[in-house]
PDB file of N, CA and C in Angstrom:
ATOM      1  N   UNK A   1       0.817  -1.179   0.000  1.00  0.00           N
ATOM      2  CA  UNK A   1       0.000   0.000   0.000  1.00  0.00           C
ATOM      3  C   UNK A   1       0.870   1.257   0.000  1.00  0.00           C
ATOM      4  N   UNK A   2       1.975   0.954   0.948  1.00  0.00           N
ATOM      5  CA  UNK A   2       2.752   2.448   0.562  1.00  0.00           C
ATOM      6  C   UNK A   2       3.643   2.220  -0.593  1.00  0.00           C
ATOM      7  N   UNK A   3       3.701   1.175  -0.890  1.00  0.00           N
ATOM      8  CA  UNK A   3       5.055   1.480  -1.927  1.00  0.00           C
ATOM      9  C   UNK A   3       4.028   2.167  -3.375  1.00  0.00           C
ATOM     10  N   UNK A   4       2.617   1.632  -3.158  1.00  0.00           N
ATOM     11  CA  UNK A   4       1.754   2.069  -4.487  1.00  0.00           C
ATOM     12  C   UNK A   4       1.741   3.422  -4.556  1.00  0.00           C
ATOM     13  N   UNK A   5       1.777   4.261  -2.895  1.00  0.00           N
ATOM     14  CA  UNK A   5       1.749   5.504  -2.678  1.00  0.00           C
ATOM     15  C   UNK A   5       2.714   6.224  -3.733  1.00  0.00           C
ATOM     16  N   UNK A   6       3.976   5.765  -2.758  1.00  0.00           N
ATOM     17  CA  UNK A   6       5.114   6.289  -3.388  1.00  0.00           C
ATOM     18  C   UNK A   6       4.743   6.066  -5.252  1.00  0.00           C
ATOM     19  N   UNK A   7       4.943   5.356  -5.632  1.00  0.00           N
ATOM     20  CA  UNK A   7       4.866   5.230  -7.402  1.00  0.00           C
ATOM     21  C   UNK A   7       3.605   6.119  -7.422  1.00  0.00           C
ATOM     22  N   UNK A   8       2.693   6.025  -7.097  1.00  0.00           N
ATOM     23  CA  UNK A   8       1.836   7.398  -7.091  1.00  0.00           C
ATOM     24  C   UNK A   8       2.276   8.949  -7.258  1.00  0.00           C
ATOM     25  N   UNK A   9       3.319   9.177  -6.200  1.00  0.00           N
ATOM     26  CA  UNK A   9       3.959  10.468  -5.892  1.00  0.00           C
ATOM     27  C   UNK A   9       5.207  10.734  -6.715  1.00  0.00           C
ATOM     28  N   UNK A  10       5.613   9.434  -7.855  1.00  0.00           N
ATOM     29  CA  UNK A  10       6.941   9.761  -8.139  1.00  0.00           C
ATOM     30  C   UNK A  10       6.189  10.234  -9.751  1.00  0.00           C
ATOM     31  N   UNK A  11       4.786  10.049  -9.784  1.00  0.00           N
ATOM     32  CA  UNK A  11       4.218  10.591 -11.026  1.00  0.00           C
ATOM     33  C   UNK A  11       4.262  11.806 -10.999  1.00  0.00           C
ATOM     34  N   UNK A  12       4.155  12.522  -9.572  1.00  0.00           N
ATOM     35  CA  UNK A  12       4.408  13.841  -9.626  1.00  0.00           C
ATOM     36  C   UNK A  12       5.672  14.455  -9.136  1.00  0.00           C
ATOM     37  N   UNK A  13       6.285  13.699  -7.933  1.00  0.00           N
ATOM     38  CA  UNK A  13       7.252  14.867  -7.725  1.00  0.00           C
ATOM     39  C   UNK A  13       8.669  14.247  -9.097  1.00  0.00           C
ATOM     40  N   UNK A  14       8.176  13.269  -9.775  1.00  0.00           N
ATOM     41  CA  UNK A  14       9.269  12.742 -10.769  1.00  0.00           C
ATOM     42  C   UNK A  14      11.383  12.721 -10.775  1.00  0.00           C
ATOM     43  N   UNK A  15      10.947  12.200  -9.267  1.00  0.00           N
ATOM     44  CA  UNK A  15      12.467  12.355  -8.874  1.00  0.00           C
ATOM     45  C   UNK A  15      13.647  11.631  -9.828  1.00  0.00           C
ATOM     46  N   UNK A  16      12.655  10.108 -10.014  1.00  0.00           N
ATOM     47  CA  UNK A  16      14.077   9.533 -11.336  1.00  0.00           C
ATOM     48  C   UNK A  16      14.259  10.082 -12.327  1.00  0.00           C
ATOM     49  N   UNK A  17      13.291  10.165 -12.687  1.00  0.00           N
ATOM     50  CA  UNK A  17      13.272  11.352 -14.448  1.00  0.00           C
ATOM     51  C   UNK A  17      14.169  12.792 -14.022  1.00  0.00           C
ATOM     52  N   UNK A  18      14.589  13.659 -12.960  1.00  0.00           N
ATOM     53  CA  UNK A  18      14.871  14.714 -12.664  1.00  0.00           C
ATOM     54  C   UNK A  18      15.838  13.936 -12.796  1.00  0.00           C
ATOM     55  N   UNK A  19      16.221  12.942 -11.808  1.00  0.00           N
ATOM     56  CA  UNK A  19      18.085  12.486 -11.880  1.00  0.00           C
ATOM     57  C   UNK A  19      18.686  12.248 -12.717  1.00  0.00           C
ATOM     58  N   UNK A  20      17.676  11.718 -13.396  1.00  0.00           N
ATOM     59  CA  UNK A  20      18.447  10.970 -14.982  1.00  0.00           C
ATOM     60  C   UNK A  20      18.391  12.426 -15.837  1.00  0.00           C
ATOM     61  N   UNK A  21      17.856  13.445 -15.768  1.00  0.00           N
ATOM     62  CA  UNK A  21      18.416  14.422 -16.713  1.00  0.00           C
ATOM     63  C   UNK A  21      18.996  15.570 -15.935  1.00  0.00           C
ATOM     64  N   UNK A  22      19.611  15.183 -14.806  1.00  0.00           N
ATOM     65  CA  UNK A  22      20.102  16.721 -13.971  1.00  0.00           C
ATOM     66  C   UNK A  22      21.048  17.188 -14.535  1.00  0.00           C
ATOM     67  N   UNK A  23      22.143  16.743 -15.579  1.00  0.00           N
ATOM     68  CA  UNK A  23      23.070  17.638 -16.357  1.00  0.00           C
ATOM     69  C   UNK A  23      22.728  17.960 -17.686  1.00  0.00           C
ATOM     70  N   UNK A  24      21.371  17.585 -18.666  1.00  0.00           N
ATOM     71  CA  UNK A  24      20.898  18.057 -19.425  1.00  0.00           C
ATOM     72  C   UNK A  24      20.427  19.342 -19.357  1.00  0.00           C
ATOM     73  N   UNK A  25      20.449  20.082 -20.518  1.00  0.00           N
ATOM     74  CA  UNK A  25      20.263  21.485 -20.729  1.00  0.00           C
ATOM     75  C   UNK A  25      18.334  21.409 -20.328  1.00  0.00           C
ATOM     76  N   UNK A  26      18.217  22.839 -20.032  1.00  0.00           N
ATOM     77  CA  UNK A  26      16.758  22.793 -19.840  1.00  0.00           C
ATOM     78  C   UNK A  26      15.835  23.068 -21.106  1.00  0.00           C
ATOM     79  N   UNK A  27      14.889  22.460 -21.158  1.00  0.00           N
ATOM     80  CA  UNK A  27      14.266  23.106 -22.505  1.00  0.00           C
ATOM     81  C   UNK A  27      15.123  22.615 -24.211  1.00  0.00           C
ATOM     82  N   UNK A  28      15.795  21.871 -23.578  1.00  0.00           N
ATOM     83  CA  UNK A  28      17.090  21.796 -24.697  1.00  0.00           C
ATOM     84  C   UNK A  28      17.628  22.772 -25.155  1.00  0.00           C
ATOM     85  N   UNK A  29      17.663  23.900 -24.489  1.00  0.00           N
ATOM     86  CA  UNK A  29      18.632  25.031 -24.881  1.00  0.00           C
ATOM     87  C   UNK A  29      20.091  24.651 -24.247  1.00  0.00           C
ATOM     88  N   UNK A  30      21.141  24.706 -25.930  1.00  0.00           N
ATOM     89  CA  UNK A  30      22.138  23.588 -25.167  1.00  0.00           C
ATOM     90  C   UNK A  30      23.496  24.866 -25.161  1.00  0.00           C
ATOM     91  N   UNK A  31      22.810  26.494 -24.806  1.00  0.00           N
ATOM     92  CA  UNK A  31      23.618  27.562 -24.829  1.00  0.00           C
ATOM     93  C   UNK A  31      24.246  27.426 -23.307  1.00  0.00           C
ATOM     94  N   UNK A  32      24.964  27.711 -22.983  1.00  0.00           N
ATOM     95  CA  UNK A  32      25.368  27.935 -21.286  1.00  0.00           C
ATOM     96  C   UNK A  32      24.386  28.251 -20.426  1.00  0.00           C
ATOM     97  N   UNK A  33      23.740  29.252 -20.738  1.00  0.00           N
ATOM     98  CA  UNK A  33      22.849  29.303 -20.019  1.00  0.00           C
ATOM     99  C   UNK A  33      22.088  28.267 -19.578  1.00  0.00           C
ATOM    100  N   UNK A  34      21.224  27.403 -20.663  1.00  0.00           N
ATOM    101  CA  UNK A  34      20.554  26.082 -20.852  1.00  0.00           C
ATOM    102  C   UNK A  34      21.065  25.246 -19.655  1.00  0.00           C
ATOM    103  N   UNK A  35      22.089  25.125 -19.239  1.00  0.00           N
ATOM    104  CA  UNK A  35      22.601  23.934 -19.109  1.00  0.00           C
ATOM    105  C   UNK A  35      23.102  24.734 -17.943  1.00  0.00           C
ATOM    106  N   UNK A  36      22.996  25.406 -17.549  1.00  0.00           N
ATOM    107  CA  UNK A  36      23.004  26.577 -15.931  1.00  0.00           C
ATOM    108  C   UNK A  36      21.521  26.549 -15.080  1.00  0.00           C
ATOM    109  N   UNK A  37      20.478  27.148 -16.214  1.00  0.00           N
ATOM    110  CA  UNK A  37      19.685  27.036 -15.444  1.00  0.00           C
ATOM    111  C   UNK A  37      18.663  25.486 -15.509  1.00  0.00           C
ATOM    112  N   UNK A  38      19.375  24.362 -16.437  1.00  0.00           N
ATOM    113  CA  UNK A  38      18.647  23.816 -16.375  1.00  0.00           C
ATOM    114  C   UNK A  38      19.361  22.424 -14.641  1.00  0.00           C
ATOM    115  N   UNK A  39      20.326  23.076 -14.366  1.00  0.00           N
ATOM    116  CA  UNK A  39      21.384  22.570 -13.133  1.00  0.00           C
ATOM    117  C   UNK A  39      20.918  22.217 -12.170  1.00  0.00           C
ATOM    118  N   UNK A  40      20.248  24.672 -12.066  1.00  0.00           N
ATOM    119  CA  UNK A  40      20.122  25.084 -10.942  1.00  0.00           C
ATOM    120  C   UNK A  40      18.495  24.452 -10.851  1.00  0.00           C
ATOM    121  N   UNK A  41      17.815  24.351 -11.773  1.00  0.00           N
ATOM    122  CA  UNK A  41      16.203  23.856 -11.584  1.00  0.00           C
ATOM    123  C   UNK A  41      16.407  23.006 -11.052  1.00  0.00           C
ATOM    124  N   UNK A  42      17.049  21.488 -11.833  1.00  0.00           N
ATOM    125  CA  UNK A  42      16.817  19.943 -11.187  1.00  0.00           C
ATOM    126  C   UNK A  42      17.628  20.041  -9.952  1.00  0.00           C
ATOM    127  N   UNK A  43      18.646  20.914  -9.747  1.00  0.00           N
ATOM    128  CA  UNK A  43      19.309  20.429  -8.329  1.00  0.00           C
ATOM    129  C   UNK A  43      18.095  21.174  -7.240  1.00  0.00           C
ATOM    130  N   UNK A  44      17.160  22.219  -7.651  1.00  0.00           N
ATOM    131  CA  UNK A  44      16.540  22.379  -6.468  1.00  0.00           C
ATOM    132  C   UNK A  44      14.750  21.422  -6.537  1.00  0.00           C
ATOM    133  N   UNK A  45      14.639  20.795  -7.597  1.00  0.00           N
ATOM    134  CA  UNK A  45      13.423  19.718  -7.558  1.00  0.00           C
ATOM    135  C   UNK A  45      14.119  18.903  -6.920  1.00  0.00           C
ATOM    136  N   UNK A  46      15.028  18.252  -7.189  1.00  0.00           N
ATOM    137  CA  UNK A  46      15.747  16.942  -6.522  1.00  0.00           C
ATOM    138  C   UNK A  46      15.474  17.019  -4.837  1.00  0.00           C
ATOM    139  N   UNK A  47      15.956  18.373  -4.655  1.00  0.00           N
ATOM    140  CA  UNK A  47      16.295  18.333  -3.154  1.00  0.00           C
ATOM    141  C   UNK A  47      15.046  18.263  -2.575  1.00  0.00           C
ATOM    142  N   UNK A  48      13.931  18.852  -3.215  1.00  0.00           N
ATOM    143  CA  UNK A  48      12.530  18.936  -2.423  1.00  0.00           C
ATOM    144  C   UNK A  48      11.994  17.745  -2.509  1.00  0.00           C
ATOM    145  N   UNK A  49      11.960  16.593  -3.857  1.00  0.00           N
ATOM    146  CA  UNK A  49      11.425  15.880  -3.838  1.00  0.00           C
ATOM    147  C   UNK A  49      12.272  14.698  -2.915  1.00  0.00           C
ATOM    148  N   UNK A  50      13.120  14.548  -2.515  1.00  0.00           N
ATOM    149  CA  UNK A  50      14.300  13.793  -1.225  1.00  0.00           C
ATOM    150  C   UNK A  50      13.640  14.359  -0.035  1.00  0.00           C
ATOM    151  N   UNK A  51      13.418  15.959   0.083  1.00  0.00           N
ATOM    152  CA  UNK A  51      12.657  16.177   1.462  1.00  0.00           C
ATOM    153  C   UNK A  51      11.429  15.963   1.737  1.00  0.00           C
ATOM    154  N   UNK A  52      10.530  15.655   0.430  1.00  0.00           N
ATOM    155  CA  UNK A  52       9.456  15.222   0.722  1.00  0.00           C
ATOM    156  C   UNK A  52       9.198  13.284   0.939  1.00  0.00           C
ATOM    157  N   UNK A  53      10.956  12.685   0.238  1.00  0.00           N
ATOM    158  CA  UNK A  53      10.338  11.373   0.876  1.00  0.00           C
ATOM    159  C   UNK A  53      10.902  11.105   2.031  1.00  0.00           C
ATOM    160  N   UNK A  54      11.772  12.104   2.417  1.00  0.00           N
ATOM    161  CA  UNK A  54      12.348  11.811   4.080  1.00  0.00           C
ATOM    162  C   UNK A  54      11.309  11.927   4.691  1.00  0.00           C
ATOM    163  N   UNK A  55      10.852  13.067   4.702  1.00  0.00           N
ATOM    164  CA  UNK A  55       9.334  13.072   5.625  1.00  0.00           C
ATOM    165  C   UNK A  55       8.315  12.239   5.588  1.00  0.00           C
ATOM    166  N   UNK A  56       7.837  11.448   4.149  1.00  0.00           N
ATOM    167  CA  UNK A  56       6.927  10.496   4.242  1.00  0.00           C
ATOM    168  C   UNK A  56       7.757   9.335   5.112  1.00  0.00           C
ATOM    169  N   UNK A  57       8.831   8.873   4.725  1.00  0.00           N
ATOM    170  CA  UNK A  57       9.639   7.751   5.440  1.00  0.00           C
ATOM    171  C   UNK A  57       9.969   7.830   6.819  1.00  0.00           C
ATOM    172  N   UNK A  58      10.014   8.664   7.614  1.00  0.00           N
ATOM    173  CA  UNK A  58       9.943   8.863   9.111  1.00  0.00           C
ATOM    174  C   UNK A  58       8.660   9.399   9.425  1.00  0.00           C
ATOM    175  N   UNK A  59       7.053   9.763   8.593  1.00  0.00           N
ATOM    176  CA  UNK A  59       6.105   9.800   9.062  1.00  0.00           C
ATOM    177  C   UNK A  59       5.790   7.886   9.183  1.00  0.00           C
ATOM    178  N   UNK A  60       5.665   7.090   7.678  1.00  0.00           N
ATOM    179  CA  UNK A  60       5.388   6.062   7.531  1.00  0.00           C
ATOM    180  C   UNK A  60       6.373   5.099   9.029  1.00  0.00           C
ATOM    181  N   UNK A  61       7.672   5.614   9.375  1.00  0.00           N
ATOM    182  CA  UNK A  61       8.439   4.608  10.210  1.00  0.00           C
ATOM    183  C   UNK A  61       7.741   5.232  11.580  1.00  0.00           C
ATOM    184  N   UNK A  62       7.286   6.093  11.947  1.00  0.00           N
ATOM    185  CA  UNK A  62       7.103   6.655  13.441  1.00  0.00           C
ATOM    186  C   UNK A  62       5.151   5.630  13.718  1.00  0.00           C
ATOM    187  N   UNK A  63       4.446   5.782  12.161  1.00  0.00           N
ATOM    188  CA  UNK A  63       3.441   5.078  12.357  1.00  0.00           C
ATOM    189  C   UNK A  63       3.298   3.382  12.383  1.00  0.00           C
ATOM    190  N   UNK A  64       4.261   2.947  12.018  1.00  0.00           N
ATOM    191  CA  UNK A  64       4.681   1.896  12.117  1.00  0.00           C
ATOM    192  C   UNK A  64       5.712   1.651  13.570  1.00  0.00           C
ATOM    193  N   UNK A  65       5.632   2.487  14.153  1.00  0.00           N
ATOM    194  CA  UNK A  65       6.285   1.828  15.744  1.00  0.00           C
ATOM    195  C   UNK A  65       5.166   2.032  16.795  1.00  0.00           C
ATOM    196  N   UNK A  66       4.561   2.598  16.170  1.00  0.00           N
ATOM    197  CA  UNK A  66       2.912   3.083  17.143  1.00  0.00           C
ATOM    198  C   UNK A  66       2.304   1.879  16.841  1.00  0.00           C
ATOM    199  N   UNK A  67       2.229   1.651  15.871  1.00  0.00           N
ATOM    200  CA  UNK A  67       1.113   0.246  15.673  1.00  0.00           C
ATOM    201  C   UNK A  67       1.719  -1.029  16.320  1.00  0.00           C
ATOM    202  N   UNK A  68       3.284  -1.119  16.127  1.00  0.00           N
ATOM    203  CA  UNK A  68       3.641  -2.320  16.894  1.00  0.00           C
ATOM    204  C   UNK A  68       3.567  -2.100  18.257  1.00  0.00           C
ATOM    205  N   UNK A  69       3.992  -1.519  18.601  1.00  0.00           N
ATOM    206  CA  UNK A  69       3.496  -0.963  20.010  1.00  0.00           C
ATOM    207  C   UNK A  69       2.311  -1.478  21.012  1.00  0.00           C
ATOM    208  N   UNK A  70       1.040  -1.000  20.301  1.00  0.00           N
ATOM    209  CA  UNK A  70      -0.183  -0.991  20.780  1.00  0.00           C
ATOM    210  C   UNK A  70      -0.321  -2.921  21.277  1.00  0.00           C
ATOM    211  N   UNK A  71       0.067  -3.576  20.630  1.00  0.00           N
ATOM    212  CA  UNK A  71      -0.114  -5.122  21.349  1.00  0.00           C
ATOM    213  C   UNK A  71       0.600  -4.922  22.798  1.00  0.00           C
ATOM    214  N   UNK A  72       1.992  -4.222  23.086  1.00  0.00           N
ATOM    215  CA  UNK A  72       2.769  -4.209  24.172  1.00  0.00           C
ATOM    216  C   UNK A  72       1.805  -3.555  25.253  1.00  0.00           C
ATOM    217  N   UNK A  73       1.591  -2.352  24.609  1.00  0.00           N
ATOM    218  CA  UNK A  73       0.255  -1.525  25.298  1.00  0.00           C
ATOM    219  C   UNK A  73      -0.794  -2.147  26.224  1.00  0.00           C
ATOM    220  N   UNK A  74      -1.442  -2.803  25.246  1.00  0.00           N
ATOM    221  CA  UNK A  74      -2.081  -3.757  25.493  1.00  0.00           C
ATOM    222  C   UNK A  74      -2.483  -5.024  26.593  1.00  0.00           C
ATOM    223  N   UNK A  75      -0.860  -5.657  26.660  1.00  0.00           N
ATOM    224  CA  UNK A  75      -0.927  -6.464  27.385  1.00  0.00           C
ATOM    225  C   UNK A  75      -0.321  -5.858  28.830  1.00  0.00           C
ATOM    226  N   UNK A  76       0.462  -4.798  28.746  1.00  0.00           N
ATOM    227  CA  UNK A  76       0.619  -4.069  30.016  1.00  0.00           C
ATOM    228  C   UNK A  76      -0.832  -3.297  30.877  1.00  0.00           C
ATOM    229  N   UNK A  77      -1.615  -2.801  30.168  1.00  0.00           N
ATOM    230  CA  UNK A  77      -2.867  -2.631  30.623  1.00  0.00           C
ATOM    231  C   UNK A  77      -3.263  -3.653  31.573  1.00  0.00           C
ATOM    232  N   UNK A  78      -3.520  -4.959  30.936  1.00  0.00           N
ATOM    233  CA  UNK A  78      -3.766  -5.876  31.401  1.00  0.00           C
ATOM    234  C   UNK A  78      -3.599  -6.156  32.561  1.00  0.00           C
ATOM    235  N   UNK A  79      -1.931  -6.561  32.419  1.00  0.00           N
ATOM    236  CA  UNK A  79      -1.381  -6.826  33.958  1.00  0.00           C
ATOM    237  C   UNK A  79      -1.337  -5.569  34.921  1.00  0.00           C
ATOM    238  N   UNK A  80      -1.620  -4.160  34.515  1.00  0.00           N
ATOM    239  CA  UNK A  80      -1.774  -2.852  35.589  1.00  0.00           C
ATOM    240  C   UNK A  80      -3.103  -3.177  36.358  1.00  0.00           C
ATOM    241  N   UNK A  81      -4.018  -3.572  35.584  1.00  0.00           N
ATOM    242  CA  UNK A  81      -5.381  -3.664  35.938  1.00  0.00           C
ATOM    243  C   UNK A  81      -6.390  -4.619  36.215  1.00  0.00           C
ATOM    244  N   UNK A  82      -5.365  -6.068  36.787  1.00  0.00           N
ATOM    245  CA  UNK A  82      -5.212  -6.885  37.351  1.00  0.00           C
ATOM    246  C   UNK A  82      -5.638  -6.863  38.458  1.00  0.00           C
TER     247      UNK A  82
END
């Protein structure tokens, strides 16, 4: 279910497609410029779309220690209220 997420999100934030052309010119303008600003674009999509899966990946890992959790929870209740 999350990995469908993710392939969901890589339709938009398109991080492999950015990597695989981060030293291609932008627009195919293959003048200096082109190939300056097409640098400075993918190096700053790259970085957002990395900060947006750090954050899903330590939201997804913090909800996944809560859920294992809740059995421990659980059975400590138990024995408190014994």
């Amino acid at each position: 279910m999350f990995l469908g997420f993710l392939e969901e999100l890589d339709k938009f934030v398109a991080l492999r497609i950015t990597a695989k052309n981060w030293f291609k010119p932008l627009y195919q303008d293959y003048s200096i410029i082109g190939y300056l600003w097409g640098f400075i674009f993918r190096t700053i999509r790259i970085l957002i779309g990395l900060a947006i899966y750090l954050f899903l990946f330590f939201v997804s890992i913090g909800i996944f220690i809560l859920w294992a959790f809740i059995p421990v929870y659980v059975i400590y209740q138990i024995f408190i209220n014994l």
